[in-house]
Protein backbone atom coordinates (compact mmCIF):
# COMPACT_ATOMS: atom_id res chain seq x y z
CA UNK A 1 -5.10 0.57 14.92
CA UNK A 2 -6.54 -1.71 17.93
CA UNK A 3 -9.09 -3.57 16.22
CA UNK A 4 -8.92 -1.82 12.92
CA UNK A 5 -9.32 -3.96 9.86
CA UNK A 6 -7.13 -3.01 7.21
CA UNK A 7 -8.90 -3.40 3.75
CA UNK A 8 -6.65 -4.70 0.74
CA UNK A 9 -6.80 -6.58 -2.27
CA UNK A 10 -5.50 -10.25 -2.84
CA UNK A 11 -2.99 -8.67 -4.51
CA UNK A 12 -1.51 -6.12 -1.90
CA UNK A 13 -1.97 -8.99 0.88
CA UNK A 14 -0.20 -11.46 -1.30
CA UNK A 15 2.64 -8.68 -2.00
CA UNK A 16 2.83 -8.22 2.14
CA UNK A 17 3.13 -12.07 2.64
CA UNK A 18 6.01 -12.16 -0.01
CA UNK A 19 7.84 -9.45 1.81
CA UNK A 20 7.37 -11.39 5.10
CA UNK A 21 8.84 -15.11 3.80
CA UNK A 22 11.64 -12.84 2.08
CA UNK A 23 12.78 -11.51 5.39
CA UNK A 24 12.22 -14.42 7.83
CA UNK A 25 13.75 -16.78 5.15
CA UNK A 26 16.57 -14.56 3.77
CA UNK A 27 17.19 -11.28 5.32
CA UNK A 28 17.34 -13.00 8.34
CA UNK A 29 20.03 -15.33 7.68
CA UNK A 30 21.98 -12.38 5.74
CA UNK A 31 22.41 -10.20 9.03
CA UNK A 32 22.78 -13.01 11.13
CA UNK A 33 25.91 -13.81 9.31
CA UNK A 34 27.14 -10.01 8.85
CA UNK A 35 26.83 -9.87 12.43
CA UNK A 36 28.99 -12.94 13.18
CA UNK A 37 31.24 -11.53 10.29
CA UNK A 38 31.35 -8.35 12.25
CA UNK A 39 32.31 -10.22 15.50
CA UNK A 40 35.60 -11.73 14.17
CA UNK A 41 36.42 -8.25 13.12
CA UNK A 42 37.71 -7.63 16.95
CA UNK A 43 36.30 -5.13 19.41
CA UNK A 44 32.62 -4.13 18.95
CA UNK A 45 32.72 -1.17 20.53
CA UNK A 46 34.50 0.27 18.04
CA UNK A 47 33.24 -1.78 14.67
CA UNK A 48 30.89 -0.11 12.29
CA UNK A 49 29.98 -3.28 10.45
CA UNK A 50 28.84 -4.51 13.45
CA UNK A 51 26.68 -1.83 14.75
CA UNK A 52 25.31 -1.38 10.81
CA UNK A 53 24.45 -5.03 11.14
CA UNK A 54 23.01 -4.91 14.39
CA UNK A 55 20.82 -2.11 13.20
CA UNK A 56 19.66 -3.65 10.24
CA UNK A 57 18.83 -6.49 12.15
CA UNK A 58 16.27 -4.47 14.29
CA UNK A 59 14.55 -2.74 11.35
CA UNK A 60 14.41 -6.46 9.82
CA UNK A 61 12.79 -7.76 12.62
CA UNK A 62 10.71 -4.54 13.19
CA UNK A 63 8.93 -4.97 9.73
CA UNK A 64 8.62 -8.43 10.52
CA UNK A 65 6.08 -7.74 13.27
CA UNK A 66 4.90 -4.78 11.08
CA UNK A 67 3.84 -7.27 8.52
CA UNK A 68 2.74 -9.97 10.81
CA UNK A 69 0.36 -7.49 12.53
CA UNK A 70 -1.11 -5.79 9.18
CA UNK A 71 -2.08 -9.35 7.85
CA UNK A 72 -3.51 -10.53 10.93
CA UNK A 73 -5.63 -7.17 10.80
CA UNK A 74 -6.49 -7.54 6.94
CA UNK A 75 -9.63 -7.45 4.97
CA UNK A 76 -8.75 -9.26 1.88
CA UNK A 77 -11.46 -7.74 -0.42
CA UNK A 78 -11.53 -8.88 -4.03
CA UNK A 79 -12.21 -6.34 -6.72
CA UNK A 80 -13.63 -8.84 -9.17
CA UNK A 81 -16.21 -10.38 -6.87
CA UNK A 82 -17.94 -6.61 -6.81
CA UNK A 83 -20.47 -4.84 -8.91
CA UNK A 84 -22.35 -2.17 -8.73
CA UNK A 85 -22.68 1.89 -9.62
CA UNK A 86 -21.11 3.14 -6.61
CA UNK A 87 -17.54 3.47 -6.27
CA UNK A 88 -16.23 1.35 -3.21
CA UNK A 89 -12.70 0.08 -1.93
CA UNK A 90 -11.44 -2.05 -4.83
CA UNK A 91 -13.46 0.10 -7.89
CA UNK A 92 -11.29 1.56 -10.69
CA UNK A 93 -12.44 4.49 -11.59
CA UNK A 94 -12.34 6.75 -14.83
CA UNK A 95 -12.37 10.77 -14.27
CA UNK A 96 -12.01 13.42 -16.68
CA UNK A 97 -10.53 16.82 -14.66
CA UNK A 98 -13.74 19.52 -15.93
CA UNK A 99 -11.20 22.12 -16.68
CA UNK A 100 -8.70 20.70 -18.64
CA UNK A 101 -10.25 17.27 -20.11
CA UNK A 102 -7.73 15.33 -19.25
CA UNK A 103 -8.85 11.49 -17.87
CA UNK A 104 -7.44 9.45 -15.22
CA UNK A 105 -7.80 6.13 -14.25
CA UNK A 106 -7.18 5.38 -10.24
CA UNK A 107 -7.96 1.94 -8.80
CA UNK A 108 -8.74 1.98 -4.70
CA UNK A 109 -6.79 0.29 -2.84
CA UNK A 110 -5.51 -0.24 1.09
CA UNK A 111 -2.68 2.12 2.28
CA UNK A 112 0.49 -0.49 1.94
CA UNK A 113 0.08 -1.03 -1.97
CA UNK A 114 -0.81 2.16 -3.11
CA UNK A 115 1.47 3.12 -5.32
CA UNK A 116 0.05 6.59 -7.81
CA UNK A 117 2.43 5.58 -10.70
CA UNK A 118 0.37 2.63 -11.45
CA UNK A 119 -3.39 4.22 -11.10
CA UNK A 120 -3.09 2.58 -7.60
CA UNK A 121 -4.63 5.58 -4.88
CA UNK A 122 -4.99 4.82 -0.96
CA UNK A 123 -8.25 4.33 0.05
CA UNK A 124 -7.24 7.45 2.31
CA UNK A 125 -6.22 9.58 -0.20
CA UNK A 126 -8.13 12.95 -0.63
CA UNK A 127 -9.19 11.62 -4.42
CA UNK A 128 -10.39 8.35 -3.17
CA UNK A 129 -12.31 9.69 -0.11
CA UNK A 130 -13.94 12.50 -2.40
CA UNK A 131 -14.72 9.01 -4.89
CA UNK A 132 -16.48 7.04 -2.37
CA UNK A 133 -20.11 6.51 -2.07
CA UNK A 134 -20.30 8.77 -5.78
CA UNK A 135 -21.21 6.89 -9.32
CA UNK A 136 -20.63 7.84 -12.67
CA UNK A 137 -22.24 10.81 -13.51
CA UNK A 138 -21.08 12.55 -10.46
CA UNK A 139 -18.94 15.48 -10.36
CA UNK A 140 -16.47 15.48 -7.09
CA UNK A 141 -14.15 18.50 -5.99
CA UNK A 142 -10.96 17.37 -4.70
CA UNK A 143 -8.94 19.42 -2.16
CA UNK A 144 -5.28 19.01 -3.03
CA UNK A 145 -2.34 20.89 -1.41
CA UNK A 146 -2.04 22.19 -5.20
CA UNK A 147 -5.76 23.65 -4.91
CA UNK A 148 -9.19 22.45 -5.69
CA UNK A 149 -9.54 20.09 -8.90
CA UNK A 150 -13.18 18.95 -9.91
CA UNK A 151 -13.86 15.61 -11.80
CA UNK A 152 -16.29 14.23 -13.33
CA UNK A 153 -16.86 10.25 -12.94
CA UNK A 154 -16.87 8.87 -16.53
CA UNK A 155 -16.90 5.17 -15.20
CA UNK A 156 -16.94 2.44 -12.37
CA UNK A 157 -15.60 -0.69 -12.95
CA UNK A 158 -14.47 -3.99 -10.49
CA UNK A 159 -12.41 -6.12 -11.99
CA UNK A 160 -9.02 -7.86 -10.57
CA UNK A 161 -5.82 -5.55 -10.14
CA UNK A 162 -2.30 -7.57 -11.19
């Protein structure tokens, strides 16, 4: 991930710099005090709170550098400033599965706010990779641990993701 750009939307950057305030601002504090809690609770060698606190306090400050590095490395890309046939990062796309009919609608977006229940796919997922580069019209077989599934693209739209 040296000089990788990450691609995400305003929303999933704005979600990541949310996440960061919370846990510089707040979590921070919250161990910091459960620690010194912990201390007047006698000898550490022996005190759970303190070693859970001292724990949390490294995965806290862990993610912080995990967030600080993915939005130094971002490429906010907005969704509504696109256009166009072909499906990119950002497009929501319509696709009706050829054997059974049935339609989905998956938006592309970067890794960290993917989330499948809300139509939001990773840009590395095997649907999305299969998607990109393809317009409607196209008919794409995915390879999913559950088998081969072909779609066809109904539509390609850009427009912004809440």
């Amino acid at each position: 991930m040296a000089d990788q750009k990450i691609p995400m939307t305003p929303r999933g950057a704005q979600l990541l710099k949310d996440e960061l305030k919370r846990r510089k601002e707040v979590d921070r504090f919250v161990i910091v005090k459960a620690i010194e809690e912990a201390r007047g609770h006698g000898d550490l060698s022996e005190n759970a709170d303190y070693s859970a606190a001292k724990e949390a306090q490294g995965f806290n400050e862990g993610r912080i550098k995990e967030l600080e590095v993915m939005l130094a490395l971002s490429d906010v890309i907005d969704p509504s400033k696109l256009s166009g046939d072909r499906v990119v990062f950002g497009a929501t796309v319509k696709l009706t599965d050829t054997e059974s009919g049935d339609q989905v609608v998956y938006s592309i977006v970067g890794e960290q706010e993917a989330d499948i229940k809300k139509g939001l796919i990773s840009i590395g997922a095997p649907v999305a990779r299969a998607l990109i580069g393809r317009e409607a019209g196209d008919t794409v077989t995915v390879r999913t641990p559950k088998g081969s599934r072909e779609y066809e693209i109904v539509d390609v739209s850009f427009k912004d993701l809440q």
